[in-house]
Protein backbone atom coordinates (compact mmCIF):
# COMPACT_ATOMS: atom_id res chain seq x y z
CA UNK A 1 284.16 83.22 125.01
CA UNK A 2 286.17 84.29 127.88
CA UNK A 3 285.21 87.79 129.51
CA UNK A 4 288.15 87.63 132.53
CA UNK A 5 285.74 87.58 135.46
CA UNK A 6 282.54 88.98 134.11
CA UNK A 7 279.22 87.28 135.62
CA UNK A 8 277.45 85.54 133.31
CA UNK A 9 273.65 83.59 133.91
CA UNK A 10 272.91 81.07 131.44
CA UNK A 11 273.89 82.33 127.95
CA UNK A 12 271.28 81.31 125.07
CA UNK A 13 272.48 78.02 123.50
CA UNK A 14 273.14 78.51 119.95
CA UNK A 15 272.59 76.68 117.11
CA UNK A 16 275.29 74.11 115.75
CA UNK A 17 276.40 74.51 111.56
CA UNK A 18 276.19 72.74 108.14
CA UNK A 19 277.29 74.05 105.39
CA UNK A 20 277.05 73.45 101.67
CA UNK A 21 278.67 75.80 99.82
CA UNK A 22 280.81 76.50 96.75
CA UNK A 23 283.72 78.61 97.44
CA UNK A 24 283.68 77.06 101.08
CA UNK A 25 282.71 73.50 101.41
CA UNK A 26 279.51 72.37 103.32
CA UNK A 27 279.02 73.40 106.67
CA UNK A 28 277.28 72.71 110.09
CA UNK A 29 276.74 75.18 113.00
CA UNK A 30 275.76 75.07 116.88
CA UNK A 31 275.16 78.64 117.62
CA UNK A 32 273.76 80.16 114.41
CA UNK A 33 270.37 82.00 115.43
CA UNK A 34 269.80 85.55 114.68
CA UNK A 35 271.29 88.20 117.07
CA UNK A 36 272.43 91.73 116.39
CA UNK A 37 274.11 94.94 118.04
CA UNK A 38 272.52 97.98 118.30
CA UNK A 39 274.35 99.28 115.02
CA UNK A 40 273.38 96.19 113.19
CA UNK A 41 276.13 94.40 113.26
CA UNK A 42 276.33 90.71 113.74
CA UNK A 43 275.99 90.32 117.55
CA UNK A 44 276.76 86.58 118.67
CA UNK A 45 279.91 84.29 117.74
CA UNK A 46 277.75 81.90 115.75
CA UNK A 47 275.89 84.55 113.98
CA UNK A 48 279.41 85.77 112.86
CA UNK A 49 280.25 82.74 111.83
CA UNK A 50 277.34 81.77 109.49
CA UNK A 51 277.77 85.00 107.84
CA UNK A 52 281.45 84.61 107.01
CA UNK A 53 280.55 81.49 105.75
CA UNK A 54 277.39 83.14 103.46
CA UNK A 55 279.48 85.06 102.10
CA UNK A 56 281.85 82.92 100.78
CA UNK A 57 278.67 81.25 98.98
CA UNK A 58 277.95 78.04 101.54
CA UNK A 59 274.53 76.59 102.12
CA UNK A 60 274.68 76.19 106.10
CA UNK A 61 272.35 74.23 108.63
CA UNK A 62 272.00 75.54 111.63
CA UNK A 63 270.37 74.38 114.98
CA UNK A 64 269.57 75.40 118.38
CA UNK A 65 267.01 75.91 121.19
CA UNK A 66 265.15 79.50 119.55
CA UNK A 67 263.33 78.82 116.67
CA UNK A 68 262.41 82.18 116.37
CA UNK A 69 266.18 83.42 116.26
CA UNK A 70 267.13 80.48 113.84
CA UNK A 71 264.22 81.44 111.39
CA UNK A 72 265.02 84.56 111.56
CA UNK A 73 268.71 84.40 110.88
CA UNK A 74 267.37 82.29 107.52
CA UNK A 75 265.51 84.93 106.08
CA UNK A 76 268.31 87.73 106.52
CA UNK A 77 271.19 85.16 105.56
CA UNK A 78 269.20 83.79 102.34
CA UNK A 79 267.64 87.49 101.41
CA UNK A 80 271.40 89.44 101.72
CA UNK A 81 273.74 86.58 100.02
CA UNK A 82 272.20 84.56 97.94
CA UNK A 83 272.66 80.86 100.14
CA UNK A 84 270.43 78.28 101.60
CA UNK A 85 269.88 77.98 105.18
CA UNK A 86 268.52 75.26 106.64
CA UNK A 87 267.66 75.66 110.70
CA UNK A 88 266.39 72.62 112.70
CA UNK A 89 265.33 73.34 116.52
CA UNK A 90 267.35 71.12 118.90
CA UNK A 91 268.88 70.95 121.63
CA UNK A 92 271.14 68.66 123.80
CA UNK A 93 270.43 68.73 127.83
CA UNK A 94 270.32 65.71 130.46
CA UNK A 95 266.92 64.81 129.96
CA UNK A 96 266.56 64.02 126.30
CA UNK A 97 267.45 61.11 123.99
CA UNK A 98 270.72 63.44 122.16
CA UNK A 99 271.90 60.52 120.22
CA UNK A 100 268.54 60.37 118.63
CA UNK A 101 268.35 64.54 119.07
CA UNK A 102 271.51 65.11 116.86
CA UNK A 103 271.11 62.17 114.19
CA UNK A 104 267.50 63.49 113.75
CA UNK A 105 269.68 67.06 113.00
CA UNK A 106 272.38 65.25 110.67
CA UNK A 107 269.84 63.46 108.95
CA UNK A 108 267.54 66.53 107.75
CA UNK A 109 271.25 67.79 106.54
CA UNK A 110 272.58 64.66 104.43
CA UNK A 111 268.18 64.84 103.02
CA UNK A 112 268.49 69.12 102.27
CA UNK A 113 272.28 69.42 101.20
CA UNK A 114 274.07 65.61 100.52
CA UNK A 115 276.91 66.22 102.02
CA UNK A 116 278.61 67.77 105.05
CA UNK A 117 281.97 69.57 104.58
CA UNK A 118 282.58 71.62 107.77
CA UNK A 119 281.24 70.91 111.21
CA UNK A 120 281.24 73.96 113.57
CA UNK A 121 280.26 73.50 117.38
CA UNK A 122 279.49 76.30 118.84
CA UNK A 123 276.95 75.91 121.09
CA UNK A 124 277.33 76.52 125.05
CA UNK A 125 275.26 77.56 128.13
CA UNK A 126 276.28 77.57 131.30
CA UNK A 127 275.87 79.02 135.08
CA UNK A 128 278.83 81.30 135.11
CA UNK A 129 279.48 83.40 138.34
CA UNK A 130 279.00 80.76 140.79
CA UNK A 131 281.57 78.80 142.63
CA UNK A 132 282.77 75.95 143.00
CA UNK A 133 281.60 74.99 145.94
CA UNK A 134 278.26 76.46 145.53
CA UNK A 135 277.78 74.64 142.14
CA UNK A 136 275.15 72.43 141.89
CA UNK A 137 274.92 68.73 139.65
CA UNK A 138 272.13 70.39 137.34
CA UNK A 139 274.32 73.79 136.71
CA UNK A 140 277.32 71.09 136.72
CA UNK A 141 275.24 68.90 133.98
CA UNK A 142 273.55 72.52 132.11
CA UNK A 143 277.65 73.08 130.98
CA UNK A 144 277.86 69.55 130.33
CA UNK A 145 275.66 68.72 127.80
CA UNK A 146 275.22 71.56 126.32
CA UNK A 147 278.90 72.29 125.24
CA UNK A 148 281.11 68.95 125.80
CA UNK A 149 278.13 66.27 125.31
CA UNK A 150 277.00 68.15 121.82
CA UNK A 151 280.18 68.27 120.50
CA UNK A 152 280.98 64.65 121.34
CA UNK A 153 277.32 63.68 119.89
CA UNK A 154 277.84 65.87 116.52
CA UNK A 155 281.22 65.17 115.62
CA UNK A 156 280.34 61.52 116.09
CA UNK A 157 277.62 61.62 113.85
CA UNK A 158 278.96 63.94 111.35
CA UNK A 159 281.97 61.94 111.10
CA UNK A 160 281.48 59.36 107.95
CA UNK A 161 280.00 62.30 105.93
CA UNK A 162 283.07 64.38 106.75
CA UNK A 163 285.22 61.35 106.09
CA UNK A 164 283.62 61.26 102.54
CA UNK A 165 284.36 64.95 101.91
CA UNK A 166 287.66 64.93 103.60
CA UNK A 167 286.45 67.74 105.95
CA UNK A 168 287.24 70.18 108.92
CA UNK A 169 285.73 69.96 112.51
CA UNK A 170 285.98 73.62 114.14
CA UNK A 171 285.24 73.19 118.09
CA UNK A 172 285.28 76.02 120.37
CA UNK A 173 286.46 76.28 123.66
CA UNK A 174 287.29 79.40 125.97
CA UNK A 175 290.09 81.20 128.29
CA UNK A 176 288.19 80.72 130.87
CA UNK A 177 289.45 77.14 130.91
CA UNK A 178 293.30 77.89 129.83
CA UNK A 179 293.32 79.70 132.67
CA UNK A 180 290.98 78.83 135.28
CA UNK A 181 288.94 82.04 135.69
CA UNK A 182 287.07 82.42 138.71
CA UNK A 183 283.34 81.47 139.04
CA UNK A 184 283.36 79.27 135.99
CA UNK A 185 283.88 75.91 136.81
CA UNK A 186 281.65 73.84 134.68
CA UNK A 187 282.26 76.34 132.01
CA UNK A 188 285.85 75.83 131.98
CA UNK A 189 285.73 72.01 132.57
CA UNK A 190 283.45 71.89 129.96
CA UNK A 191 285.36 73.71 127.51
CA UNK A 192 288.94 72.03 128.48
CA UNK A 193 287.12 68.94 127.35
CA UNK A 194 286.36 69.87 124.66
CA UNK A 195 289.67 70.28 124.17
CA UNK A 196 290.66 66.67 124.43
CA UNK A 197 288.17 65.48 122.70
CA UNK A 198 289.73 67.85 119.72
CA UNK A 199 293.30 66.46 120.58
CA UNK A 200 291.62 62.86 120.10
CA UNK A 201 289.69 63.26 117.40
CA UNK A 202 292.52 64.98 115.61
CA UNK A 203 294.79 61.95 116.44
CA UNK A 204 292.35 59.23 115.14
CA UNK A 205 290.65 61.29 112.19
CA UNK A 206 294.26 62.65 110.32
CA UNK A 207 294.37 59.98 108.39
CA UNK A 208 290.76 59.86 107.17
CA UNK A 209 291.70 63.50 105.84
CA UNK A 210 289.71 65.46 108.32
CA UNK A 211 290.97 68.27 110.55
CA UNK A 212 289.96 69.35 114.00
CA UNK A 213 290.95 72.27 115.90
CA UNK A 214 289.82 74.60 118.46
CA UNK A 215 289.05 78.30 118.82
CA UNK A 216 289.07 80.08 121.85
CA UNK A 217 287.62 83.83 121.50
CA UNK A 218 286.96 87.09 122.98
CA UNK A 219 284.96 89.01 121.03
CA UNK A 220 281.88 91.94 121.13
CA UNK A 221 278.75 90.65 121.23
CA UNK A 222 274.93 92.09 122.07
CA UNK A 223 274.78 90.12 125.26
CA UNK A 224 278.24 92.13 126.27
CA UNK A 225 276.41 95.48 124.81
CA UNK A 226 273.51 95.19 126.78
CA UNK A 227 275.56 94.08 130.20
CA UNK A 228 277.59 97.33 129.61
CA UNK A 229 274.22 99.42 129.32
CA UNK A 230 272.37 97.79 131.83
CA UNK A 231 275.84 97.63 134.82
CA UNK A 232 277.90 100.39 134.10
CA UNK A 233 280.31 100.44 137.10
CA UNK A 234 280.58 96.29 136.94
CA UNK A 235 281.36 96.23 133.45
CA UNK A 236 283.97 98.58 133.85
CA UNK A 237 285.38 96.88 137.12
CA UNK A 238 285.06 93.20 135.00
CA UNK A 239 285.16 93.48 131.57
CA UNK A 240 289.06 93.89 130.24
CA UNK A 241 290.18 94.93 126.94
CA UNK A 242 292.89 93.12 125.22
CA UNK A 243 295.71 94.78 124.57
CA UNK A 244 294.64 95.08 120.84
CA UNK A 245 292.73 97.66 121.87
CA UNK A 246 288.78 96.21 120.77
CA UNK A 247 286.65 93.07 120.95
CA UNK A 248 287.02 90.99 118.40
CA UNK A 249 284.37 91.78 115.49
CA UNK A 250 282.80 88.63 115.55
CA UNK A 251 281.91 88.25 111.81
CA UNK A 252 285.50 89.77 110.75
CA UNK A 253 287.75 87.96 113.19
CA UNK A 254 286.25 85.04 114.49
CA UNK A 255 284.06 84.14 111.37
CA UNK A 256 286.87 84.83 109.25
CA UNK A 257 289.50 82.84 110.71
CA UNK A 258 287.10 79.63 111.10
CA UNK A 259 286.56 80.01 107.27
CA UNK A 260 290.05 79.74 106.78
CA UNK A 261 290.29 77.18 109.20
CA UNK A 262 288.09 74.95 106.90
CA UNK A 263 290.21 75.93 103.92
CA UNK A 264 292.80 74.03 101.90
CA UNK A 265 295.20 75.90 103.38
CA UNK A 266 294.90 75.01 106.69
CA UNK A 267 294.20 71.44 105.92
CA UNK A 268 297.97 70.23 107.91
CA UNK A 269 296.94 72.27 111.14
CA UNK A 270 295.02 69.32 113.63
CA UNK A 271 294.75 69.30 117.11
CA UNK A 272 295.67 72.90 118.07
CA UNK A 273 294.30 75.46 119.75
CA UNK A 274 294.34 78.73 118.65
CA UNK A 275 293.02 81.56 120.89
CA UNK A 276 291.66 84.71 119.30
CA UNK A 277 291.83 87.09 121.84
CA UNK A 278 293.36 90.58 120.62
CA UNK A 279 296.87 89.40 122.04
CA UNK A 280 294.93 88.86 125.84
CA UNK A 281 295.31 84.57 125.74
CA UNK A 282 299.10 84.45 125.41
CA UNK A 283 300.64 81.26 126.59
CA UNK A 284 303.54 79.16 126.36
């Protein structure tokens, strides 16, 4: 997500998505655990996203560092709409084994579900707010593996089930990269690389019958809610509204549009980028 210039710490990695679903096929998330606004509301990206997907009647796996939030998010998901949800605790950093991390993940999905349809990487933390030249190798390698390395780990492992199934590959990326916004470096290079490896895998995968494309968003989330709270004055001065007028909802307009990114209908669209940002991430 890009927030033009807003100071973010190290956002909680979330939890990467599987689904199995009718209506929708099955799916796969990084950034699915639990989090909510004030009002209730779906309050992260990836918790958006698995509900769009619930309620279009697919089985989802999610993963990610909080197994508390991901547990959580199961019992709400399965209890309002009827779907399994299967979370697994994992994450990708510098010090683990992540090809053994994410086929351990893959693994429990193929065993709960037989099949993966949709692959969703979502996941991301990173040391926003610092510069360049004050960035360190471990904040450097924090952006790293936790965005870029993840989705290069999943994909590859996900990729002869979603070969079978013909499937879609929804990567996420940010405008803090299209446009080089201060203070995020690793952020940005992370997420622009994520970007190639999209234009790549899109290039070698077409013919296998499996899409890959990329969503960049701005959206309201709880961590946004509770920076506006908690620093009036430098929300104000950082945070800009698009000139739609609101945040994106993040179950209604991000959620939505990656469901119909893994839908028939958007089977010929590979490669691209599409930014989701209330008219904010225009380019040429």
């Amino acid at each position: 997500m890009d927030l033009r210039g807003t100071q973010r710490s190290e956002p909680a990695r979330s939890a990467h998505l599987a689904v199995d679903g009718a209506a929708i096929r099955p799916q796969a998330l990084t950034g699915g655990g639990r989090a909510v606004l004030e009002d209730g509301t779906c309050g992260s990206i990836g918790y958006g996203i698995v509900t769009a997907f619930a309620k279009e009647g697919a089985n989802i796996v999610i993963t990610g560092r909080n197994l508390k939030k991901l547990e959580d998010a199961k019992e709400e998901i399965e209890r309002l709409y009827n779907v399994e949800v299967l979370p697994v605790q994992a994450d990708v950093n510098a010090g683990a084994d992540n090809e053994a991390v994410v086929k351990a993940v893959v693994e429990k999905a193929i065993e709960k579900f037989g099949h993966i349809d949709v692959l969703v990487n979502n996941a991301q933390a990173s040391a926003s707010g610092v510069s360049l030249a004050e960035h360190t190798t471990e904040q450097f390698d924090l952006a790293m593996y936790s965005g870029l390395y993840a989705a290069f780990y999943y994909m590859k492992a996900c990729y002869p089930y979603l070969k079978e199934t013909k499937g879609s590959v929804i990567n996420f990326a940010s405008g803090a990269g299209l446009f080089g916004n201060k203070g995020q470096c690793s952020y940005a290079a992370a997420k622009e690389g994520i970007r190639g490896l999209t234009r790549v895998a899109a290039t070698e995968w077409a013919a296998d019958g499996i899409n890959v494309n990329v969503v960049c968003p701005l959206a309201w989330t709880a961590q946004l809610e509770k920076f506006e709270k908690a620093y009036p004055e430098a929300f104000k001065a950082n945070v800009k509204m698009p000139p739609a007028g609101h945040y994106g909802d993040v179950e209604k307009e991000i959620g939505r549009a990656c469901v119909q990114l893994a839908s028939p209908d958007f089977k010929y669209m590979n490669g691209e980028t599409i930014t989701l940002e209330g008219g904010m991430g225009q380019r040429p």
